[in-house]
PDB file of N, CA and C in Angstrom:
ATOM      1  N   UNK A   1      35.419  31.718 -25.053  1.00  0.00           N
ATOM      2  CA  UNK A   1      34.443  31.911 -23.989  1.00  0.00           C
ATOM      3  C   UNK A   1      35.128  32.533 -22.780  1.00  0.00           C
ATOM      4  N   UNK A   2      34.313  33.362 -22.310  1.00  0.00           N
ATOM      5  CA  UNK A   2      35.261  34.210 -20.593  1.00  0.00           C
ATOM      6  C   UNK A   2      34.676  33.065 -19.548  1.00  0.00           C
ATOM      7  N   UNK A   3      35.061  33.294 -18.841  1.00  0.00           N
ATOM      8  CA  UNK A   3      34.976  32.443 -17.482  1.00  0.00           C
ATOM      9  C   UNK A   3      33.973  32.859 -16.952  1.00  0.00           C
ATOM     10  N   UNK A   4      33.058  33.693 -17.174  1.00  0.00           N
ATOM     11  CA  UNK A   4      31.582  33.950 -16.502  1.00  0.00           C
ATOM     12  C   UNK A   4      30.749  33.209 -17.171  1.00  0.00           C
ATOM     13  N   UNK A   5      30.893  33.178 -18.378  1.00  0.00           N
ATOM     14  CA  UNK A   5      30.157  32.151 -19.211  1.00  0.00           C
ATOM     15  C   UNK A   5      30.564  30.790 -19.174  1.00  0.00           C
ATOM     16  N   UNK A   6      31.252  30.075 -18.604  1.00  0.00           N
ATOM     17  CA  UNK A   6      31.854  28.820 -18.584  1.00  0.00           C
ATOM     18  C   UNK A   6      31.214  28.860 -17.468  1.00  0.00           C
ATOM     19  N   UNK A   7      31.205  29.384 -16.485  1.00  0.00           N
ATOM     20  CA  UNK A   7      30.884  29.306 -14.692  1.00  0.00           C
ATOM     21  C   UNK A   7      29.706  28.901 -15.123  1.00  0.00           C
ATOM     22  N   UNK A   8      28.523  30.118 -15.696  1.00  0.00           N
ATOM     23  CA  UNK A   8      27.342  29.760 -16.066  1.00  0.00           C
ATOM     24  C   UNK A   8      26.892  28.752 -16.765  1.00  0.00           C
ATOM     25  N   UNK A   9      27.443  27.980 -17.589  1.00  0.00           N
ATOM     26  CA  UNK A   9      26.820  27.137 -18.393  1.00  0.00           C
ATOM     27  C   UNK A   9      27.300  25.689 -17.589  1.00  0.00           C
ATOM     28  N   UNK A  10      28.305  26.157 -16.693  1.00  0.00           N
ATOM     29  CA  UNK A  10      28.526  24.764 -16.467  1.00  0.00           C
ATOM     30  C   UNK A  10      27.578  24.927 -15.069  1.00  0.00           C
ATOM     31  N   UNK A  11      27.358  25.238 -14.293  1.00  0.00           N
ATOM     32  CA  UNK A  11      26.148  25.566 -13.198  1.00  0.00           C
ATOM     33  C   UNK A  11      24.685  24.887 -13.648  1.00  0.00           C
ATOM     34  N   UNK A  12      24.508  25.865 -15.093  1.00  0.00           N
ATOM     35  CA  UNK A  12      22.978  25.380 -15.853  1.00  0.00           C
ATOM     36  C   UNK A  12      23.052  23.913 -15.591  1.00  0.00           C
ATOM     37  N   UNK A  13      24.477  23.342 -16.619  1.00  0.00           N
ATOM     38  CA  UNK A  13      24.057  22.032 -16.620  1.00  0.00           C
ATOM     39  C   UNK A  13      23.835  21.086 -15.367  1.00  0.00           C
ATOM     40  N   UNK A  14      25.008  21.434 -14.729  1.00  0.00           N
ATOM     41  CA  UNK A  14      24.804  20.884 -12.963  1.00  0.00           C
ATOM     42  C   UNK A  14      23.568  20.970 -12.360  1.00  0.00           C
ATOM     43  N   UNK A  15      22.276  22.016 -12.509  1.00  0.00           N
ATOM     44  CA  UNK A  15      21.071  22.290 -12.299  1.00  0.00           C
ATOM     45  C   UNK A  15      20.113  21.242 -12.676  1.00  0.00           C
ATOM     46  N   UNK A  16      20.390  21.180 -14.148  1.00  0.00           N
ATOM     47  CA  UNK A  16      19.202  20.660 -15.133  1.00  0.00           C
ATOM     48  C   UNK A  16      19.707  19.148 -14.975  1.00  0.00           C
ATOM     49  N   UNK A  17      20.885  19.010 -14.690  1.00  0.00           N
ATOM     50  CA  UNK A  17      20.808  17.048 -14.191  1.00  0.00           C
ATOM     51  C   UNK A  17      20.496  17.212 -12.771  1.00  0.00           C
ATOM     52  N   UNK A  18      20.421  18.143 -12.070  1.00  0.00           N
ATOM     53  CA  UNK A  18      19.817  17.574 -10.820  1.00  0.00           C
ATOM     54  C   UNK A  18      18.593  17.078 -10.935  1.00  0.00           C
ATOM     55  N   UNK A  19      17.568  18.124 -11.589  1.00  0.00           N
ATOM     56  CA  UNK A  19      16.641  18.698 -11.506  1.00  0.00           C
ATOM     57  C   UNK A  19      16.305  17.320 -12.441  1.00  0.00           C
ATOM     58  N   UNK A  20      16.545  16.504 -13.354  1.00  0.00           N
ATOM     59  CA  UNK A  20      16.314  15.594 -14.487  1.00  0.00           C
ATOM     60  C   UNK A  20      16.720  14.633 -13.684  1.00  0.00           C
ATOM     61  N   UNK A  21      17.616  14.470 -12.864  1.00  0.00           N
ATOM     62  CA  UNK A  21      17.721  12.728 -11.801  1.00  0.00           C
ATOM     63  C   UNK A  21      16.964  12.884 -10.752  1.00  0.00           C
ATOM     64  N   UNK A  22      16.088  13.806  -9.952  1.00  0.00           N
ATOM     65  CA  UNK A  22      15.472  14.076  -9.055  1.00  0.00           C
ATOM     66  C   UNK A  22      14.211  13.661  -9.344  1.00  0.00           C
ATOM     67  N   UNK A  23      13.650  13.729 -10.716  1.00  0.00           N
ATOM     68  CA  UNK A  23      12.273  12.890 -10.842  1.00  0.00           C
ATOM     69  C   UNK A  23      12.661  12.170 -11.511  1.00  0.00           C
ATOM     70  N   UNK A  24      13.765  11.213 -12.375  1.00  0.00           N
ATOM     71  CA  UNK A  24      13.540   9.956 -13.071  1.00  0.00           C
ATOM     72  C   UNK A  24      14.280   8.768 -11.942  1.00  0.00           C
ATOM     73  N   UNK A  25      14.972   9.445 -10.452  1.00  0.00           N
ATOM     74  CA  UNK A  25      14.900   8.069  -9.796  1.00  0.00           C
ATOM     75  C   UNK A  25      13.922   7.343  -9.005  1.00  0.00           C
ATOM     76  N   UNK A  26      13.623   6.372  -8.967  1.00  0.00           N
ATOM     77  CA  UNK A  26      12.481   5.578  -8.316  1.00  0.00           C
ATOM     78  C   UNK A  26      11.868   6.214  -6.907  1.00  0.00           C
ATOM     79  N   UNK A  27      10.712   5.994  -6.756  1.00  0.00           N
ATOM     80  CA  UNK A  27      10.311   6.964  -5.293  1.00  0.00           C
ATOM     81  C   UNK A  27      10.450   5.642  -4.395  1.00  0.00           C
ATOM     82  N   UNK A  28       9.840   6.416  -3.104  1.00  0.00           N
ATOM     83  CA  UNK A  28      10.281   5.374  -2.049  1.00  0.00           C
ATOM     84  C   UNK A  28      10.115   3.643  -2.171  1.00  0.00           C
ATOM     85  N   UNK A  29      10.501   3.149  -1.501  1.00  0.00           N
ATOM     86  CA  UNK A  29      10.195   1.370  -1.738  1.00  0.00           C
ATOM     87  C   UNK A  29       8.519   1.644  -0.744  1.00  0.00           C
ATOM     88  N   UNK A  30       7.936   0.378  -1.819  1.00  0.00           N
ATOM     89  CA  UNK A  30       6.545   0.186  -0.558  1.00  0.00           C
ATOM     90  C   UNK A  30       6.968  -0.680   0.386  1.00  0.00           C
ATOM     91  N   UNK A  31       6.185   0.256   1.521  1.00  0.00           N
ATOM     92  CA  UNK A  31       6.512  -0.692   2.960  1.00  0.00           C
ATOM     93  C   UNK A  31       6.019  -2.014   3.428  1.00  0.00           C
ATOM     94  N   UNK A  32       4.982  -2.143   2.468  1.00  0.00           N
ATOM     95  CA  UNK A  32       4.726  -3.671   2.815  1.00  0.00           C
ATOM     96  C   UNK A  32       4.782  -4.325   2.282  1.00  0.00           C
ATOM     97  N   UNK A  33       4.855  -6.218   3.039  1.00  0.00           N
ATOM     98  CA  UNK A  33       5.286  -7.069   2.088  1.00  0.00           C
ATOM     99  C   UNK A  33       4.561  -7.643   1.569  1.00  0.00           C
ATOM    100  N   UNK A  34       3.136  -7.618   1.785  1.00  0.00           N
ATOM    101  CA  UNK A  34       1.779  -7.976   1.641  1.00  0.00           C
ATOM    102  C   UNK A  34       0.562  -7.231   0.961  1.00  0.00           C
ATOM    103  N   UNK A  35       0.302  -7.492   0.091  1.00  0.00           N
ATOM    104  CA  UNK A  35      -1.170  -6.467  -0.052  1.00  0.00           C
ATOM    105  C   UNK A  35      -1.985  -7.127  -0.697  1.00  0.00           C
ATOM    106  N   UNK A  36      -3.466  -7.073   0.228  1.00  0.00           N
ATOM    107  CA  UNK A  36      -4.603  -8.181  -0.358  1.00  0.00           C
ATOM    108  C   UNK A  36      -5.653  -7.371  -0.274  1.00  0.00           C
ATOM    109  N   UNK A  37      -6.783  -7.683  -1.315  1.00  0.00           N
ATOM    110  CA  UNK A  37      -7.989  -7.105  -1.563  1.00  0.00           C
ATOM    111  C   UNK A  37      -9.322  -8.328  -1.300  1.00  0.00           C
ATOM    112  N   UNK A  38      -9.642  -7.617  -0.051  1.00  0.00           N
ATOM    113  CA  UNK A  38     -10.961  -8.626   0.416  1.00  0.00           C
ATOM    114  C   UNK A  38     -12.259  -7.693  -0.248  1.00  0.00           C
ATOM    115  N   UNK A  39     -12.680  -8.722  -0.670  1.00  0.00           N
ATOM    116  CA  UNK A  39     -14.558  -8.911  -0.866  1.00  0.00           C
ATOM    117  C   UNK A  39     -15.226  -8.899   0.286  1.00  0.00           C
ATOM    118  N   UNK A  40     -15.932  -7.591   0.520  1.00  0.00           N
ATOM    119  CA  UNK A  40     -17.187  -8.528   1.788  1.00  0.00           C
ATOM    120  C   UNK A  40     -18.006  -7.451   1.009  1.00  0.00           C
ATOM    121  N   UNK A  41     -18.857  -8.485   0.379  1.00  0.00           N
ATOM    122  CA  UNK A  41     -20.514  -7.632  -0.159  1.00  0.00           C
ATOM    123  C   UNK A  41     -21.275  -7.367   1.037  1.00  0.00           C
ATOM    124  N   UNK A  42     -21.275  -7.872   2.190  1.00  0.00           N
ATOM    125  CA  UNK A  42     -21.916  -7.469   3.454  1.00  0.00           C
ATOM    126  C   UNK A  42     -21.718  -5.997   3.996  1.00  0.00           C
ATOM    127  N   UNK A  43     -20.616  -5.582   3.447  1.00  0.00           N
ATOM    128  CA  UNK A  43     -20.701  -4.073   3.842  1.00  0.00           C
ATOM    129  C   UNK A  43     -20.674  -3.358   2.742  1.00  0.00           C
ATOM    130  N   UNK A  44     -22.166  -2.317   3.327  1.00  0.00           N
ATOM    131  CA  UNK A  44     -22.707  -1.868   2.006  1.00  0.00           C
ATOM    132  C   UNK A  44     -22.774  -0.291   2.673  1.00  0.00           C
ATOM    133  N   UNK A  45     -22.282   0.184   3.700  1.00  0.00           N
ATOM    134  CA  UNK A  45     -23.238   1.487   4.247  1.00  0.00           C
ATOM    135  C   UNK A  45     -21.970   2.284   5.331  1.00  0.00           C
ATOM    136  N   UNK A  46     -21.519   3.285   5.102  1.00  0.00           N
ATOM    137  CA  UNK A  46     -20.671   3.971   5.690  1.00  0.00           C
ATOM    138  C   UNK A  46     -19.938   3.554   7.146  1.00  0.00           C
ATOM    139  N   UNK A  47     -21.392   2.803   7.910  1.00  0.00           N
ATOM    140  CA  UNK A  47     -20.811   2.334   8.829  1.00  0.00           C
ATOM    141  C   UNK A  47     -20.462   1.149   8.972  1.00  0.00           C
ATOM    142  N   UNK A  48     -20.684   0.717   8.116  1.00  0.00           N
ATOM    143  CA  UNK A  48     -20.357  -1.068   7.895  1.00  0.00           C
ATOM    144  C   UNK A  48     -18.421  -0.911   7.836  1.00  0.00           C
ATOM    145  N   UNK A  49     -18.486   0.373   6.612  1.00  0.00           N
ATOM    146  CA  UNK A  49     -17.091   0.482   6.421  1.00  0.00           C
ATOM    147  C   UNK A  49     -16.122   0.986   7.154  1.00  0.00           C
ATOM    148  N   UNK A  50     -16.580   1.673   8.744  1.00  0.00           N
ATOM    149  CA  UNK A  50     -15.849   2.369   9.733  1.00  0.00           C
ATOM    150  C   UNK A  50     -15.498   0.941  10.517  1.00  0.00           C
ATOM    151  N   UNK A  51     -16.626   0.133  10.597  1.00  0.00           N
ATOM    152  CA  UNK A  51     -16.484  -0.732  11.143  1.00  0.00           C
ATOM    153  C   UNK A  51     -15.352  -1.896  10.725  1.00  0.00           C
ATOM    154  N   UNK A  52     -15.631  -2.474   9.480  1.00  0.00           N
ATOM    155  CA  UNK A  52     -14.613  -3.062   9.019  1.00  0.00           C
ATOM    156  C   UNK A  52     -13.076  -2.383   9.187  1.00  0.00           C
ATOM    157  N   UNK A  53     -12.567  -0.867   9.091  1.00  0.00           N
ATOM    158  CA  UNK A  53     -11.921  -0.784   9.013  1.00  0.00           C
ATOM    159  C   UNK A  53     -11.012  -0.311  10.358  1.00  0.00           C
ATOM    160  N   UNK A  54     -12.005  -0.317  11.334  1.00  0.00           N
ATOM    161  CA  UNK A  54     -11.212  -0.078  12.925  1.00  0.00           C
ATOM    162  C   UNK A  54     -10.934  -1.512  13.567  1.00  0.00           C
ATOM    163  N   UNK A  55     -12.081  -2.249  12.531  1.00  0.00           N
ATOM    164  CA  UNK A  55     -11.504  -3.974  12.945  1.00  0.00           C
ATOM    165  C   UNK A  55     -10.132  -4.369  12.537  1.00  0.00           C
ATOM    166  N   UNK A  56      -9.887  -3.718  10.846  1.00  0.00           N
ATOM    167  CA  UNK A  56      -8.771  -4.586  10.875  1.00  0.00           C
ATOM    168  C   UNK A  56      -7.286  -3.734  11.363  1.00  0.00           C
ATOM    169  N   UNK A  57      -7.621  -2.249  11.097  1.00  0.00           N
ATOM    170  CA  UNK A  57      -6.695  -1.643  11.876  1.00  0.00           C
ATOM    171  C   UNK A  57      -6.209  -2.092  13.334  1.00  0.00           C
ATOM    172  N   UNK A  58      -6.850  -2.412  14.146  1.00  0.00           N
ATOM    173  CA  UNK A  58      -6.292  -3.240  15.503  1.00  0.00           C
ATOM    174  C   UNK A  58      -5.247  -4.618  15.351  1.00  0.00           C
ATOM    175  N   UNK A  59      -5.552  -5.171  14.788  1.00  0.00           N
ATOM    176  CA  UNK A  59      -4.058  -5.917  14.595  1.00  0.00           C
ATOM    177  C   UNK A  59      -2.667  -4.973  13.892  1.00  0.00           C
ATOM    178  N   UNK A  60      -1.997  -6.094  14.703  1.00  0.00           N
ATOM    179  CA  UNK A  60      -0.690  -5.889  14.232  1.00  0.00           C
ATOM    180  C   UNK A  60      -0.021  -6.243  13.224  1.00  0.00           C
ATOM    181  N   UNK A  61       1.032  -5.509  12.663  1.00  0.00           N
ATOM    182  CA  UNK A  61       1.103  -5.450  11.460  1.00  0.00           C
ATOM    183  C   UNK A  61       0.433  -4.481  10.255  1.00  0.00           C
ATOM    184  N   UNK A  62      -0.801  -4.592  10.365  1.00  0.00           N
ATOM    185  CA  UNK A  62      -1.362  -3.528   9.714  1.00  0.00           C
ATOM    186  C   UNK A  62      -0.762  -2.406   9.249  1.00  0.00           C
ATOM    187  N   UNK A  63      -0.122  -2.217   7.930  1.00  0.00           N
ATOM    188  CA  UNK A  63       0.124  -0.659   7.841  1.00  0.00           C
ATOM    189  C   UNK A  63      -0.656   0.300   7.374  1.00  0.00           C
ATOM    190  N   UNK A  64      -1.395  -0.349   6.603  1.00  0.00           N
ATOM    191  CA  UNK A  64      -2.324   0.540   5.694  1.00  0.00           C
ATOM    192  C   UNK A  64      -3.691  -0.089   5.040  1.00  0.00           C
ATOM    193  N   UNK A  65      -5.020   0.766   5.572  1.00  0.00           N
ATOM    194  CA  UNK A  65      -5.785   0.088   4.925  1.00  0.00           C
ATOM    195  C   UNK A  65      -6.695   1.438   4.419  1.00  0.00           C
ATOM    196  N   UNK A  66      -7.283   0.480   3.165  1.00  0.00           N
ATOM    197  CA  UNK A  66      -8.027   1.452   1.931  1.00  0.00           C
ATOM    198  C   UNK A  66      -9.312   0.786   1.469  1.00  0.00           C
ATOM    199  N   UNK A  67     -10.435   0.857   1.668  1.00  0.00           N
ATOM    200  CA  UNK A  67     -11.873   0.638   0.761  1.00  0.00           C
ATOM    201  C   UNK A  67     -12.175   1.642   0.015  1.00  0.00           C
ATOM    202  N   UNK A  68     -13.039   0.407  -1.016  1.00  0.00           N
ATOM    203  CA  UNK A  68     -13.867   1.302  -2.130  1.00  0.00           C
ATOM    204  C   UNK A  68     -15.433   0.379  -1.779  1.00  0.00           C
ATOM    205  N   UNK A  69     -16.248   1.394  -1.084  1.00  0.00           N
ATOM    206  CA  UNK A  69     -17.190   1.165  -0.950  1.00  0.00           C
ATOM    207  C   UNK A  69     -18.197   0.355  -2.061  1.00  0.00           C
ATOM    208  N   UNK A  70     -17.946   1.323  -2.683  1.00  0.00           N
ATOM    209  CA  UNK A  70     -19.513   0.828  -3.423  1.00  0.00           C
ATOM    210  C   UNK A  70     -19.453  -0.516  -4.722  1.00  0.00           C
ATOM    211  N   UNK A  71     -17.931  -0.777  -4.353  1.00  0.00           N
ATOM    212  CA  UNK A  71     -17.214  -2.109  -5.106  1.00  0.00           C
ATOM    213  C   UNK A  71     -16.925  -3.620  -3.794  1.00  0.00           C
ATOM    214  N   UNK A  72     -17.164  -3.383  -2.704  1.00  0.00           N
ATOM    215  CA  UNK A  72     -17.027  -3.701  -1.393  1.00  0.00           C
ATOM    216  C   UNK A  72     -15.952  -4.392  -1.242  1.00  0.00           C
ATOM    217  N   UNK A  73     -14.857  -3.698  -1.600  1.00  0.00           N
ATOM    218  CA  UNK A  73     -13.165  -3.804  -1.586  1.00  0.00           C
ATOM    219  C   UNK A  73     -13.092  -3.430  -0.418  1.00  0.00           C
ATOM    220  N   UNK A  74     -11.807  -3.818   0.372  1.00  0.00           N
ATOM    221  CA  UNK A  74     -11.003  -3.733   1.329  1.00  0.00           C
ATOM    222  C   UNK A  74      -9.709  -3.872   1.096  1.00  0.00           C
ATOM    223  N   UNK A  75      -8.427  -3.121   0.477  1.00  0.00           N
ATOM    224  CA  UNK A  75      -7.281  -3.025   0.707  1.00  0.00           C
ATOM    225  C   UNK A  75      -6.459  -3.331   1.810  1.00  0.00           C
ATOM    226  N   UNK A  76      -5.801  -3.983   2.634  1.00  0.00           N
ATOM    227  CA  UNK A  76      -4.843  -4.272   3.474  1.00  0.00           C
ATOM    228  C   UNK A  76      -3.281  -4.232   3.128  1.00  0.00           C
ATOM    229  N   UNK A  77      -2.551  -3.612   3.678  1.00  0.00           N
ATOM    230  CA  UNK A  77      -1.552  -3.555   3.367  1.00  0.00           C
ATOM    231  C   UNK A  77      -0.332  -4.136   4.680  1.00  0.00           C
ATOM    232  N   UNK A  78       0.271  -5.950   4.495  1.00  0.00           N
ATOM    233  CA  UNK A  78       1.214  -6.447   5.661  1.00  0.00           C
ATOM    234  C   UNK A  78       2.083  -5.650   6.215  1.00  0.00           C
ATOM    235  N   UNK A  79       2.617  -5.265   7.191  1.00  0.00           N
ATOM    236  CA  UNK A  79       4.073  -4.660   7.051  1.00  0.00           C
ATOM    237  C   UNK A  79       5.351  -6.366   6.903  1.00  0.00           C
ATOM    238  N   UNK A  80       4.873  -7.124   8.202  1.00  0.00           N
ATOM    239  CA  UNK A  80       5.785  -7.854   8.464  1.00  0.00           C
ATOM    240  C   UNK A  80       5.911  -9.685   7.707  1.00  0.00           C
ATOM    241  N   UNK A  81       6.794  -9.957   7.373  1.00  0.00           N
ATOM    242  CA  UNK A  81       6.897 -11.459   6.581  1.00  0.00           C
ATOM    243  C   UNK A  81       6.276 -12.448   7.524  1.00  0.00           C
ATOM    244  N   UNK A  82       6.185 -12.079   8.882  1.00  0.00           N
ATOM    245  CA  UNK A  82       5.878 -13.527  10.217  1.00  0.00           C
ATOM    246  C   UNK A  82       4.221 -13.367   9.354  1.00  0.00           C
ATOM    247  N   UNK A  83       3.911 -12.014   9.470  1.00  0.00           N
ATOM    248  CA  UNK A  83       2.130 -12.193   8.766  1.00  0.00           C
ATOM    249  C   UNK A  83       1.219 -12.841   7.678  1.00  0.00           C
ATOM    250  N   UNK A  84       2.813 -13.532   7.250  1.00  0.00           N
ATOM    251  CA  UNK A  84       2.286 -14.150   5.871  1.00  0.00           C
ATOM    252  C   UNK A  84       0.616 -15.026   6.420  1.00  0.00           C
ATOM    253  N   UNK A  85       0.854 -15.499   6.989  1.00  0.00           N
ATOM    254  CA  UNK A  85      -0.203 -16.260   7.327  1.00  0.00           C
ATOM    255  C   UNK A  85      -1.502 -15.075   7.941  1.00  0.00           C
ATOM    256  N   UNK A  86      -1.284 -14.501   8.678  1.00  0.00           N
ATOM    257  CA  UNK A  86      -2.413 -13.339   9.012  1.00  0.00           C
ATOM    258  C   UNK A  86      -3.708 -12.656   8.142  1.00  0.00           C
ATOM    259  N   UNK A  87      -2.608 -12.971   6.568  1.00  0.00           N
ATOM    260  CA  UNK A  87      -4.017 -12.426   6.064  1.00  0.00           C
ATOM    261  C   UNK A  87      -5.042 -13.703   5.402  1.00  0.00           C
ATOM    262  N   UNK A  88      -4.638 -15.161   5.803  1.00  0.00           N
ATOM    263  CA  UNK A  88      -6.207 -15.784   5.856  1.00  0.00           C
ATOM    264  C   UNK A  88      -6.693 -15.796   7.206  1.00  0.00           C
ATOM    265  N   UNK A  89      -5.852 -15.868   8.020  1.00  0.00           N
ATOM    266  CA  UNK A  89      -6.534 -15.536   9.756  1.00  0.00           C
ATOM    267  C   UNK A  89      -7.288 -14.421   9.278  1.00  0.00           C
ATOM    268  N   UNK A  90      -6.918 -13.455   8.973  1.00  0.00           N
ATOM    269  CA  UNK A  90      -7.872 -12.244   9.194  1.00  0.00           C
ATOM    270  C   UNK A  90      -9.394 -11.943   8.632  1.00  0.00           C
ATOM    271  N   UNK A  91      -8.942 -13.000   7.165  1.00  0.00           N
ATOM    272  CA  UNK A  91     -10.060 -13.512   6.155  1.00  0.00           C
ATOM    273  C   UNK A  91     -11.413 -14.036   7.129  1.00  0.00           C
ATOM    274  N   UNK A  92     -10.698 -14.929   7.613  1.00  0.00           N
ATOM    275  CA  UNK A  92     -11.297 -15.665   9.245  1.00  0.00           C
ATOM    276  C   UNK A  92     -12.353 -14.891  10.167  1.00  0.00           C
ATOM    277  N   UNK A  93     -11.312 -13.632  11.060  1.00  0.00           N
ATOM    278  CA  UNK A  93     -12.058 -13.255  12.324  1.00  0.00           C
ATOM    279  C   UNK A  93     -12.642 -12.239  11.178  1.00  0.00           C
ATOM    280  N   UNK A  94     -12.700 -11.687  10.200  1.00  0.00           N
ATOM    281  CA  UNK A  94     -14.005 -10.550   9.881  1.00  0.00           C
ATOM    282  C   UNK A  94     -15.463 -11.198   9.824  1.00  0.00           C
ATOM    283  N   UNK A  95     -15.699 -12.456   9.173  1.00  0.00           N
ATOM    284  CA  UNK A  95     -16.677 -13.016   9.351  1.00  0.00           C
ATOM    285  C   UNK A  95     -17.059 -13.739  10.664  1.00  0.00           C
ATOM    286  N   UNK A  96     -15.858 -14.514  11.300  1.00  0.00           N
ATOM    287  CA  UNK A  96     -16.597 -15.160  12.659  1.00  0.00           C
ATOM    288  C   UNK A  96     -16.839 -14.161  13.904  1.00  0.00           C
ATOM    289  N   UNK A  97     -15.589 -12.880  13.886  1.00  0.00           N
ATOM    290  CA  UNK A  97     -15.810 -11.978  15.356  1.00  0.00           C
ATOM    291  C   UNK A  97     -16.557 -11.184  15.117  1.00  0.00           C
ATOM    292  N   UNK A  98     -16.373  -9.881  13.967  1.00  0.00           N
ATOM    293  CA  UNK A  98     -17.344  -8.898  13.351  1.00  0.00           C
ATOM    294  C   UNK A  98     -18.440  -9.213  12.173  1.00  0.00           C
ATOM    295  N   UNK A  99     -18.761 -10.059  11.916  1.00  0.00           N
ATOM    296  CA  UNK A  99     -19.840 -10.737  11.192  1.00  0.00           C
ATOM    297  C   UNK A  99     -19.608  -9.890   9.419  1.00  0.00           C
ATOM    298  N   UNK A 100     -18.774  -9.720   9.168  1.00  0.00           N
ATOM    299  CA  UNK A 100     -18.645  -9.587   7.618  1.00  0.00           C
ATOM    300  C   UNK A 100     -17.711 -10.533   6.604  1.00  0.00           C
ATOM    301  N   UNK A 101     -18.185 -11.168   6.531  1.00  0.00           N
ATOM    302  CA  UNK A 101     -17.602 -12.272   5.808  1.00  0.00           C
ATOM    303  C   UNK A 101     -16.759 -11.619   4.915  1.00  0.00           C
ATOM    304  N   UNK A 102     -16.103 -12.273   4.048  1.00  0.00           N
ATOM    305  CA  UNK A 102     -15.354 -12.534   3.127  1.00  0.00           C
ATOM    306  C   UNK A 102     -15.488 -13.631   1.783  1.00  0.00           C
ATOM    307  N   UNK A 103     -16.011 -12.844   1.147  1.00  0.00           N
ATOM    308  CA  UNK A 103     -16.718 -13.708   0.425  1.00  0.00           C
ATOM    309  C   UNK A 103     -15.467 -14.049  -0.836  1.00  0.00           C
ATOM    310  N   UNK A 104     -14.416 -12.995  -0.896  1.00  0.00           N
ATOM    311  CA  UNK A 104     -13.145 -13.422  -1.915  1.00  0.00           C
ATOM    312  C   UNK A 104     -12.041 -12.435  -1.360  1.00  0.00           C
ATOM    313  N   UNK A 105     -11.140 -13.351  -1.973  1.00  0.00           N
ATOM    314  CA  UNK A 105      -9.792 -11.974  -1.802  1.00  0.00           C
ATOM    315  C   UNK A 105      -8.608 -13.133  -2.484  1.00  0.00           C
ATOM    316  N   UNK A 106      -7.624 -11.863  -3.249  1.00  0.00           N
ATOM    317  CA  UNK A 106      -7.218 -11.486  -4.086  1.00  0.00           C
ATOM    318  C   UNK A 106      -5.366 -11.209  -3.661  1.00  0.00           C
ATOM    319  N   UNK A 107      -4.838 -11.626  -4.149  1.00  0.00           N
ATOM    320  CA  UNK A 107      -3.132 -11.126  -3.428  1.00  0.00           C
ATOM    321  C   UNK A 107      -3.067 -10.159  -4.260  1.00  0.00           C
ATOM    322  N   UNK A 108      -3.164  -8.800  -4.062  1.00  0.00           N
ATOM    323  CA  UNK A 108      -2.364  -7.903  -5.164  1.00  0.00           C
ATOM    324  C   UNK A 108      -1.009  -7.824  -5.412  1.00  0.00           C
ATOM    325  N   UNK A 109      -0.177  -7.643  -4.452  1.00  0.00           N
ATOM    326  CA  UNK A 109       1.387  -7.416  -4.373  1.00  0.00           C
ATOM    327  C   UNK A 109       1.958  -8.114  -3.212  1.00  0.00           C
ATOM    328  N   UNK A 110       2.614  -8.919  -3.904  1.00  0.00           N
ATOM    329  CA  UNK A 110       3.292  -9.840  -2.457  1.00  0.00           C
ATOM    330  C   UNK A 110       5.186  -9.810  -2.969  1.00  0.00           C
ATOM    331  N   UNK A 111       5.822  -9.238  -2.188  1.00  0.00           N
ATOM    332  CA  UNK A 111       6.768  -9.314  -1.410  1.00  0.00           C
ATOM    333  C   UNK A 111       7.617 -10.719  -1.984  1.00  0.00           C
ATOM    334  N   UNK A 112       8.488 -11.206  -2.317  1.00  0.00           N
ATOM    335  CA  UNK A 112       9.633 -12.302  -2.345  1.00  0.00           C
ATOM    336  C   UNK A 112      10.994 -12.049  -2.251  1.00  0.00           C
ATOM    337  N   UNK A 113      11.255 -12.706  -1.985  1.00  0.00           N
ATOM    338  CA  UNK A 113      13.103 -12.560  -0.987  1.00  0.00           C
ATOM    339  C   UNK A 113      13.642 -12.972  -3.177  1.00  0.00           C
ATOM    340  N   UNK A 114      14.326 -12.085  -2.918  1.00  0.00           N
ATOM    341  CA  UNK A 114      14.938 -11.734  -4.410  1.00  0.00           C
ATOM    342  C   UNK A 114      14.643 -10.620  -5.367  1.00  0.00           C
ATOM    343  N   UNK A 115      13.697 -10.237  -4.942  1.00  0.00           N
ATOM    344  CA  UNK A 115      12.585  -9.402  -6.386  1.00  0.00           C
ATOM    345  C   UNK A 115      12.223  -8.449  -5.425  1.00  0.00           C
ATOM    346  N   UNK A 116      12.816  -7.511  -6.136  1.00  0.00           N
ATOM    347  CA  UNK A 116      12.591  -5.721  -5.548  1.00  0.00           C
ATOM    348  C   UNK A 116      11.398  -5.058  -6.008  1.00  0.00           C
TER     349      UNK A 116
END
């Protein structure tokens, strides 16, 4: 083999493992340590759902929130461990401050000191 062809093939391969560890390593970590799916069948109508969701966006902590309307899901996503408790408080003020109850909810992904 000449050395243009050694250059080249050894380049290819240097390429094709980048290019092959660049999508088989894990993508980012999720940022929160919390994620719960509330029930409120009370909101049924676009604005029910602006509403619910500028309610719970105002607290803190909050990183991320997601509904599916016409299933009357509410996604929440914790950032911080002090919140552990926040998301039955929060269960709480949707029905007593903004009048949409909570009729269930669900831990999807919770966070433990050990387990990545």
């Amino acid at each position: 083999m000449n050395a243009f062809m050694q250059f080249f093939i050894r380049n290819f391969l240097f390429v094709c493992l980048f290019l092959c560890s660049a999508f088989l390593l894990p993508g980012p970590a999720v940022s929160a340590d919390i994620i719960i799916k509330y029930y409120i069948f009370s909101m049924e109508t676009p604005d029910d759902e602006k509403k619910v969701v500028d309610f719970i966006k105002e607290h803190d902590g909050v990183t991320k929130v997601e509904t599916v309307l016409d299933r009357h899901w509410v996604y929440v996503s914790f950032e911080d461990e002090v919140l552990n408790d926040e998301r039955f408080q929060l269960r709480l003020r949707l029905g007593d401050e903004l009048g949409y109850p909570v009729e269930r909810w669900d831990v999807q992904w919770e966070h433990t000191e050990g387990h990545e």
